[in-house]
Protein backbone atom coordinates (compact mmCIF):
# COMPACT_ATOMS: atom_id res chain seq x y z
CA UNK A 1 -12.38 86.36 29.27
CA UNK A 2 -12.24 83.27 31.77
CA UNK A 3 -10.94 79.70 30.76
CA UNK A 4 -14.13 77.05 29.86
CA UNK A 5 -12.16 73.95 31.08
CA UNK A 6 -10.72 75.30 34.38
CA UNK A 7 -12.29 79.30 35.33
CA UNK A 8 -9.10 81.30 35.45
CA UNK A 9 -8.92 84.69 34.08
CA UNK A 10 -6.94 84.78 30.22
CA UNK A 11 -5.72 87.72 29.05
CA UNK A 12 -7.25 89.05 25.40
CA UNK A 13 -5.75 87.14 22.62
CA UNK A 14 -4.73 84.34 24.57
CA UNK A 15 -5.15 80.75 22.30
CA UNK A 16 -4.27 78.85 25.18
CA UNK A 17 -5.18 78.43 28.80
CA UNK A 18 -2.17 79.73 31.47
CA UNK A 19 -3.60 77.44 34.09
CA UNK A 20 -4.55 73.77 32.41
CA UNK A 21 -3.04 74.59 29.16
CA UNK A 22 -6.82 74.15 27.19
CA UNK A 23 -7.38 75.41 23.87
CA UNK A 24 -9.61 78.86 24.39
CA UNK A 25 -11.44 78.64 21.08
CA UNK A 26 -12.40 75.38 21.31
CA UNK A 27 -9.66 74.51 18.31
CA UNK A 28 -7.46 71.57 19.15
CA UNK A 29 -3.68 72.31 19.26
CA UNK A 30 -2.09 72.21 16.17
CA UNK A 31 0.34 69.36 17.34
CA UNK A 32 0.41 67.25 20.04
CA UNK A 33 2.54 64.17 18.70
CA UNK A 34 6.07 64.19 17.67
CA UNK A 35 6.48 64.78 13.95
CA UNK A 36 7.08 61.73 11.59
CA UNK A 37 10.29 60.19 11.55
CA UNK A 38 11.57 62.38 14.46
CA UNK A 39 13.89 59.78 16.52
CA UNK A 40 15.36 59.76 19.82
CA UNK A 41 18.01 57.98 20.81
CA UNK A 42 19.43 56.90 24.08
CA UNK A 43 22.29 59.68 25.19
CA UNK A 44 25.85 58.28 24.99
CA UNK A 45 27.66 56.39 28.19
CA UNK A 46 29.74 58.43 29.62
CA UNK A 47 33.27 57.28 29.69
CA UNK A 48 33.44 57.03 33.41
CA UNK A 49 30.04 55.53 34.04
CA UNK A 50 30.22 52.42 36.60
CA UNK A 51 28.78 48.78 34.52
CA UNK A 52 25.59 47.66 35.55
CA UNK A 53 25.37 45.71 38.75
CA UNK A 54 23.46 42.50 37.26
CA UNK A 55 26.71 40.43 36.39
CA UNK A 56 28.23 42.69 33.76
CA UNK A 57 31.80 41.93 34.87
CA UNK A 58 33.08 39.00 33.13
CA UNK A 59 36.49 40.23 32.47
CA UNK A 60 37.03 39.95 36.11
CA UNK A 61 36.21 35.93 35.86
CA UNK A 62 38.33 35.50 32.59
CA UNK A 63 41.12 37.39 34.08
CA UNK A 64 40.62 34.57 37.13
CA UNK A 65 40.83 31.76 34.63
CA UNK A 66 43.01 32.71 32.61
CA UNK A 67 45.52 33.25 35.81
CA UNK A 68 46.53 29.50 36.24
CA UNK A 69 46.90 29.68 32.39
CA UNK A 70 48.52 32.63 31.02
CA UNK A 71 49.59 34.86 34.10
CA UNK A 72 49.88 37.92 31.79
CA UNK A 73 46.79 38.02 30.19
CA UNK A 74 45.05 37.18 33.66
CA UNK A 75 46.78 39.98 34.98
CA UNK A 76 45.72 42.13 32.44
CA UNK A 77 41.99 41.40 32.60
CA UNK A 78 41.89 41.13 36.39
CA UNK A 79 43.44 44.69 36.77
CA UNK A 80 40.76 46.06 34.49
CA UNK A 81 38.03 43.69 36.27
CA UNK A 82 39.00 44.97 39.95
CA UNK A 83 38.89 48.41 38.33
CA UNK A 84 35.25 47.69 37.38
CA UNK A 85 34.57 46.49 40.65
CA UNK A 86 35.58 49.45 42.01
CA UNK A 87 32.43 51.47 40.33
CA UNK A 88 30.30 49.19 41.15
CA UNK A 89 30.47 46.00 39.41
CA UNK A 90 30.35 42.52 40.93
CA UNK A 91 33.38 40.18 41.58
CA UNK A 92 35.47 42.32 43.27
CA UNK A 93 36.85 38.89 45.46
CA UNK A 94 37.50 37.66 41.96
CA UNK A 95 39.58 40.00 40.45
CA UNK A 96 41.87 40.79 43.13
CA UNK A 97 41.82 37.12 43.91
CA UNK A 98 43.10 36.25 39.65
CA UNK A 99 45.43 39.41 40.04
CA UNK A 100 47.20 37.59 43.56
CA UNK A 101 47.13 34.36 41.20
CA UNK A 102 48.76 35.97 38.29
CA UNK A 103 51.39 37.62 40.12
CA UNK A 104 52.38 34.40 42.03
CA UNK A 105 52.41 32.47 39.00
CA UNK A 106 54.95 34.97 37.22
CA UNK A 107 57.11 34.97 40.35
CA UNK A 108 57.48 31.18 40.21
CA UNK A 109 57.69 30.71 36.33
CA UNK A 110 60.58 33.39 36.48
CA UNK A 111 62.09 31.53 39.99
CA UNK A 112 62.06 28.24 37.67
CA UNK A 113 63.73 30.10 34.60
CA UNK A 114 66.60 31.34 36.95
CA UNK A 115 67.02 27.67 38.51
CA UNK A 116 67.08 26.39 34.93
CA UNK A 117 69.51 28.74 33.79
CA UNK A 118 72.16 28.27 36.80
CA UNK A 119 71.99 24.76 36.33
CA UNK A 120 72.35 24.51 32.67
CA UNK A 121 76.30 24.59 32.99
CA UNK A 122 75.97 21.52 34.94
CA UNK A 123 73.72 20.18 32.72
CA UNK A 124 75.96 20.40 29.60
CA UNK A 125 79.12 19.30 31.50
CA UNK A 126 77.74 16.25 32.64
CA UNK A 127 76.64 15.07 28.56
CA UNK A 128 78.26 12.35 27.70
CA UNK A 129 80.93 13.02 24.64
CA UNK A 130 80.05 11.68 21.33
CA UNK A 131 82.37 11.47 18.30
């Protein structure tokens, strides 16, 4: 027996074509869509997977901004933003540039607290004396 749609040679019994994959008797397949309410869904990210390259780093700019605010959080979020950037994402320049900020910031609020400190002896001594 020989295939209508394409000529190759089918073994007895066969319902469909080995070659294109036609339907020997003529009969239609029994199902060619998906059955109702199958879904499919996207497969998880993986844990590791790099963000997107089209701007899907903004923890790197908040961690800039909030730098000259609150040097901790800035820190925080420019750590995890450079760590983005390392898989891929954009603003690497930015992160590493709010981490520098952060850190320089916490070195000269703690500088100030130790001048304040020293000085606040001096600063009570000198008060003038009220009964």
């Amino acid at each position: 027996m020989f295939c209508k749609n394409c000529g190759k040679e089918l073994k007895d019994g066969s319902a469909f074509c080995s070659g294109c994959g036609a339907a020997v008797n003529g009969s239609a397949p029994t199902q060619t869509a998906p059955p109702q309410g199958a879904q499919y869904s996207q497969q998880p990210a993986q844990p590791n997977q790099a963000p997107a390259a089209n701007g899907e780093n903004t923890i790197a700019i908040i961690g800039f901004v909030f730098a000259f605010l609150f040097s901790l959080v800035g820190l925080i979020c420019s750590i995890i933003g450079y760590n983005n950037a390392k898989r891929g994402a954009p603003y690497r320049g930015l992160a590493l540039a709010g981490i520098i900020i952060s850190i320089v910031s916490m070195v000269i609020s703690f500088i100030a607290v130790i001048i304040i400190i020293a000085n606040f002896d001096f600063l009570i001594s000198n008060l003038p004396y009220v009964y």
